[in-house]
N, C-alpha and C. Protein backbone atom coordinates (compact mmCIF):
# COMPACT_ATOMS: atom_id res chain seq x y z
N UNK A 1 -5.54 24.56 38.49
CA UNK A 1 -4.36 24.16 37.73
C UNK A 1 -4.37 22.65 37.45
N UNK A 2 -5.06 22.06 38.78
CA UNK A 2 -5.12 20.23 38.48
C UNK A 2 -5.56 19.59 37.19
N UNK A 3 -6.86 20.82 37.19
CA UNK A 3 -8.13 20.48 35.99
C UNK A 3 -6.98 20.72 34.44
N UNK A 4 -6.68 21.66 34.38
CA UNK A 4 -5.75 21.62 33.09
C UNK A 4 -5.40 21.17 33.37
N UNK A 5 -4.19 21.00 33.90
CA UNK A 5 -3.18 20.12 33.70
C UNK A 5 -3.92 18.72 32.84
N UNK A 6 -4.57 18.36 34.33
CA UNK A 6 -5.73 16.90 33.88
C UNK A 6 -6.52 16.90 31.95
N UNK A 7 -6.99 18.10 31.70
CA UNK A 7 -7.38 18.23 30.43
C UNK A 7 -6.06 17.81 29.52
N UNK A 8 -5.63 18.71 30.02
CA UNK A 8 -4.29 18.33 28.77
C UNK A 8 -3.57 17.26 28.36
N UNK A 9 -3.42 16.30 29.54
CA UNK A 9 -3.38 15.02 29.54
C UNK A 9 -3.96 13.80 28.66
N UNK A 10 -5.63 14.33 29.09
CA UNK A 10 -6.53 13.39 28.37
C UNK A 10 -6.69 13.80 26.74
N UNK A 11 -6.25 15.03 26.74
CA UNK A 11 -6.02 15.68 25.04
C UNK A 11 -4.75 14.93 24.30
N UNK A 12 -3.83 14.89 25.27
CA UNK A 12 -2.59 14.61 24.31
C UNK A 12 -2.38 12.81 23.88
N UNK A 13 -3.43 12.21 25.24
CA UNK A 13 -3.91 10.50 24.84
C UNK A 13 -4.59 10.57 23.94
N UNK A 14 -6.09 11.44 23.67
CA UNK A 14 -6.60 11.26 22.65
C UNK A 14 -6.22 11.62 21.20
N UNK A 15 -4.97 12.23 21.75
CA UNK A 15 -4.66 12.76 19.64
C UNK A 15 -3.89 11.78 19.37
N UNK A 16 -3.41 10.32 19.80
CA UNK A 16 -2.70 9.33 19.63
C UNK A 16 -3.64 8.21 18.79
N UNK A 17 -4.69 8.68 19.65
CA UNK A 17 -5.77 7.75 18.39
C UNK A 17 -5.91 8.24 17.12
N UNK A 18 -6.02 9.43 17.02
CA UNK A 18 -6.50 10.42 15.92
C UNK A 18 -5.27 10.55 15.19
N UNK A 19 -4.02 10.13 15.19
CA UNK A 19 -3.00 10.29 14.70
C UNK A 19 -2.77 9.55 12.47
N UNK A 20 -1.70 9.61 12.61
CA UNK A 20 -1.65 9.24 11.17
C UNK A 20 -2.00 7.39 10.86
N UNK A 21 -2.75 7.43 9.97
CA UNK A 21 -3.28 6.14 10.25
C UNK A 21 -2.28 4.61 9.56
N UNK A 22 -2.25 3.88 10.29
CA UNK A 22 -1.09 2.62 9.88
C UNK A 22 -1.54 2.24 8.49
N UNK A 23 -0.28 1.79 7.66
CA UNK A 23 -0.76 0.73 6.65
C UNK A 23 -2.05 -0.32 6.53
N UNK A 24 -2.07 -0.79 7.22
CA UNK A 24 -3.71 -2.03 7.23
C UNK A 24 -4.72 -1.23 7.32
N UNK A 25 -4.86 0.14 7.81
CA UNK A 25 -6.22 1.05 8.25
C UNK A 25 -6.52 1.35 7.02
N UNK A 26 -5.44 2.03 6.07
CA UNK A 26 -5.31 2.92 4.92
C UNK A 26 -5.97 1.78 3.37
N UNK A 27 -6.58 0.46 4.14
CA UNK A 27 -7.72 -0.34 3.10
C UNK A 27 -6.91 -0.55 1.60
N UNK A 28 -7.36 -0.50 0.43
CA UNK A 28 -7.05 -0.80 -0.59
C UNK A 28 -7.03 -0.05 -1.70
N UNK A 29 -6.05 1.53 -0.80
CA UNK A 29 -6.50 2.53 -2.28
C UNK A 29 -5.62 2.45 -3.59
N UNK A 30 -5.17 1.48 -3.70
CA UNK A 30 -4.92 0.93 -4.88
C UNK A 30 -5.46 0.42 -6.02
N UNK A 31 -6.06 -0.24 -5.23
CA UNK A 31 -7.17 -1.33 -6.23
C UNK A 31 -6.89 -2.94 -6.09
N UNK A 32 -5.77 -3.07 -5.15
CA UNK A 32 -4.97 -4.64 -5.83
C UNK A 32 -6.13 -5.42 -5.22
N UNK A 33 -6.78 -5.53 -4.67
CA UNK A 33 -7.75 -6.53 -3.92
C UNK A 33 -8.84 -6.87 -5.26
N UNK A 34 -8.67 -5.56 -6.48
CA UNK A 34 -9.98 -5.86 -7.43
C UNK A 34 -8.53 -7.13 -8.33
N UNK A 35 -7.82 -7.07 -8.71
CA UNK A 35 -6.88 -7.76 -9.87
C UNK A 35 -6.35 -9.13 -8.89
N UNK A 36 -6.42 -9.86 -8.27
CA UNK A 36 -5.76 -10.72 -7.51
C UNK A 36 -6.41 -11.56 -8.63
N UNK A 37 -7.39 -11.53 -9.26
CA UNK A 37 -7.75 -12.73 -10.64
C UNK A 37 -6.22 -12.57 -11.49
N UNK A 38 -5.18 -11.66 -12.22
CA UNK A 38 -4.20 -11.49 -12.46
C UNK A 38 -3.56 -12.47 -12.23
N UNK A 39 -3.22 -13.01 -11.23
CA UNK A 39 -2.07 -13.27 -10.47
C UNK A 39 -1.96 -14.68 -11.19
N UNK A 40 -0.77 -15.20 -11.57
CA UNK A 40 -0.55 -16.89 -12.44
C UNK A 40 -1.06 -16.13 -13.85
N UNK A 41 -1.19 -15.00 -14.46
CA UNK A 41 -1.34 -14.49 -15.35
C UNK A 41 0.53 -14.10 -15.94
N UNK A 42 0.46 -13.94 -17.75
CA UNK A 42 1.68 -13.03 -17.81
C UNK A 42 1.17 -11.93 -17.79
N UNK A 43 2.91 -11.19 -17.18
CA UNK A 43 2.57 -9.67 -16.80
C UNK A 43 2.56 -9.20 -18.35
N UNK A 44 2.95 -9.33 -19.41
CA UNK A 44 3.45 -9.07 -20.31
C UNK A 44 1.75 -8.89 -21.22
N UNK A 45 0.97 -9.74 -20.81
CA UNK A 45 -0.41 -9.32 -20.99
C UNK A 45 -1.60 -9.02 -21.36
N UNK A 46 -0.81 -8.00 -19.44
CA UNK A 46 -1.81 -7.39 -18.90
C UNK A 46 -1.45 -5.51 -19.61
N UNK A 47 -2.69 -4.72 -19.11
CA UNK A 47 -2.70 -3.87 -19.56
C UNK A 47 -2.78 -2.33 -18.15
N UNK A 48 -1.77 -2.25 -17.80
CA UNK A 48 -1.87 -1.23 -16.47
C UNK A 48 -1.84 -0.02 -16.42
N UNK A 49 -1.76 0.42 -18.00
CA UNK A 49 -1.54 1.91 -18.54
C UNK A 49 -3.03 3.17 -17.59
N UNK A 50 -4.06 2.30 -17.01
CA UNK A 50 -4.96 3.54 -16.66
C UNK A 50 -4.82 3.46 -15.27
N UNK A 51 -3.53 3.42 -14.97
CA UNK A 51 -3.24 3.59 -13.40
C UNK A 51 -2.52 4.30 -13.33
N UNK A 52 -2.16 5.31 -12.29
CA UNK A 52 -1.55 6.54 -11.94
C UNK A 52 -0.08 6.16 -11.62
N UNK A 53 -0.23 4.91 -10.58
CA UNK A 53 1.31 4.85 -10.07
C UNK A 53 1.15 2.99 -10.28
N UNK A 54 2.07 2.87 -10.73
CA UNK A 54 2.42 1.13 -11.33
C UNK A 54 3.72 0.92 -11.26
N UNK A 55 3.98 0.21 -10.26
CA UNK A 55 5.56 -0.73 -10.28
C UNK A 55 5.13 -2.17 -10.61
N UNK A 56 6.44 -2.31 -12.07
CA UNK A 56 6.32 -3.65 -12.31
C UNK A 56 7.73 -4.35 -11.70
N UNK A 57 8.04 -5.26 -10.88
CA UNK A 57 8.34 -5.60 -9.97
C UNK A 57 9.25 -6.89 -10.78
N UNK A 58 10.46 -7.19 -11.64
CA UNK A 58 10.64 -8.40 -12.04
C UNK A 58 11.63 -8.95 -10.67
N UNK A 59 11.26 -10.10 -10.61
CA UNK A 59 12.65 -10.88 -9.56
C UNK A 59 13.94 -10.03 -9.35
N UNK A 60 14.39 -10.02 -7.79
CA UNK A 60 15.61 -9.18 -7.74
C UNK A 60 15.41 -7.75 -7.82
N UNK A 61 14.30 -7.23 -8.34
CA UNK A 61 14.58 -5.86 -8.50
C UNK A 61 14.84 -5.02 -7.40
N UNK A 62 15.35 -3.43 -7.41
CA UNK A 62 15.74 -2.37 -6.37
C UNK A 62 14.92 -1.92 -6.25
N UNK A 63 14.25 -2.09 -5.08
CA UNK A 63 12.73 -0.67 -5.30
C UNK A 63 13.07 -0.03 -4.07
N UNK A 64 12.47 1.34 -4.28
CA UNK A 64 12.85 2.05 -2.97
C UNK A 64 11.53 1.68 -1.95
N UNK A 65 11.97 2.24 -0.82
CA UNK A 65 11.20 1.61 0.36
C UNK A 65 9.91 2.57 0.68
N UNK A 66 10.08 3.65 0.16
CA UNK A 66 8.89 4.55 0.89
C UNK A 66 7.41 3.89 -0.08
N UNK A 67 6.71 3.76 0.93
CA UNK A 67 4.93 3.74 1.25
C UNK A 67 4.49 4.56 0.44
N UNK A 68 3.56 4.00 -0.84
CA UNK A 68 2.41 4.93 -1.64
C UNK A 68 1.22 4.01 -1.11
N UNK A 69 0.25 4.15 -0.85
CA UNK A 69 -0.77 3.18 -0.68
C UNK A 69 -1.63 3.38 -2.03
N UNK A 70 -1.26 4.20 -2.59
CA UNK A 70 -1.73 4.38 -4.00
C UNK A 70 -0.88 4.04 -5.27
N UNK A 71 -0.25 3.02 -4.74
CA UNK A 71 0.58 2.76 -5.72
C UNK A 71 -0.17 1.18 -6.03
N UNK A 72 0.41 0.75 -7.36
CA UNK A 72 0.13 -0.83 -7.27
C UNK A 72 1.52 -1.29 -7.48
N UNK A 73 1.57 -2.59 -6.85
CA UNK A 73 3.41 -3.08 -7.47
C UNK A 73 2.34 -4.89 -7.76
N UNK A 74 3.51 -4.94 -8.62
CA UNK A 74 2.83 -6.39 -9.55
C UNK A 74 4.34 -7.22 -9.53
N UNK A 75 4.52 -7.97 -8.84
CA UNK A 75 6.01 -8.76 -8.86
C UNK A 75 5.88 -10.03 -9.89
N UNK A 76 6.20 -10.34 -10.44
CA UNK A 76 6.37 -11.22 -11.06
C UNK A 76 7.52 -12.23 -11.34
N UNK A 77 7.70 -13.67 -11.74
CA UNK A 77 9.20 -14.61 -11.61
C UNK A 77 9.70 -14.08 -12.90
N UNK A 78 10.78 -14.99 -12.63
CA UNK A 78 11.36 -15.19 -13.95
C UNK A 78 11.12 -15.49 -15.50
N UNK A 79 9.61 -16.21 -15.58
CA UNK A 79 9.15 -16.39 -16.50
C UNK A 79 8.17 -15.46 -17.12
N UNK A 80 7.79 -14.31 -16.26
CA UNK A 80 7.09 -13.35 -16.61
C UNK A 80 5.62 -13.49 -16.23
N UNK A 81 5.53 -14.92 -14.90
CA UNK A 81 4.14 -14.70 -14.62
C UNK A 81 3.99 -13.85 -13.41
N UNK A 82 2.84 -13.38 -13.12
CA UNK A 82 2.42 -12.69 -12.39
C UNK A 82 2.43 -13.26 -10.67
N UNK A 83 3.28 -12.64 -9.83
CA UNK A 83 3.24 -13.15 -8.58
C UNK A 83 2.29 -13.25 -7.23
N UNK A 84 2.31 -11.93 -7.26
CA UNK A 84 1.84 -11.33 -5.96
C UNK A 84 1.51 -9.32 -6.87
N UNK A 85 0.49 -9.20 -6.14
CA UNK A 85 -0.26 -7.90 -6.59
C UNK A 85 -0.77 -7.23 -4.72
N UNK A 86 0.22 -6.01 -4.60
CA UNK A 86 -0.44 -5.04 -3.63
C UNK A 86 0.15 -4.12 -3.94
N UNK A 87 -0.97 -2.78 -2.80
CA UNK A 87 -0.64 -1.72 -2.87
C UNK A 87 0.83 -1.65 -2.02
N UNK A 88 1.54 -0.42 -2.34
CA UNK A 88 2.49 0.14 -1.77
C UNK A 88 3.32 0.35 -2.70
């Protein structure tokens, strides 16, 4: 009974590794690491139409909070240049 027990133990530590993987693991399936040349660019442009999921991001905006790592968001100021470029 020790030995299970003991197995089961070392099973339920190891599926903690194996678990769902954090933001920083999940790399750059976006792409934003290829466009950071963009950035001090106007958004106004650029051309983002062959991307699946694209938030354009002006100052102030409401965005909801949930995690795409396949998303790109492109924030940009007030003047319409290009800020900051990542996934999520």
């Amino acid at each position: 009974m020790k030995k299970i027990l003991s197995t089961a133990l070392m099973i339920g530590a190891l599926a903690g590794c194996l678990g769902p993987q954090d933001k920083a693991s999940e790399g750059d399936a976006c792409g934003a690491a290829q466009m950071q040349a963009l950035i001090g660019t106007p958004v106004a442009a650029q051309d983002f139409s062959g991307r699946a999921a694209v938030r354009i991001l002006p100052p102030g905006a409401m965005v909801t909070m949930d995690y795409r790592p396949d998303r790109l968001n492109v924030e940009h100021d007030a003047d319409g240049v290009i800020m900051r470029i990542a996934c999520g």
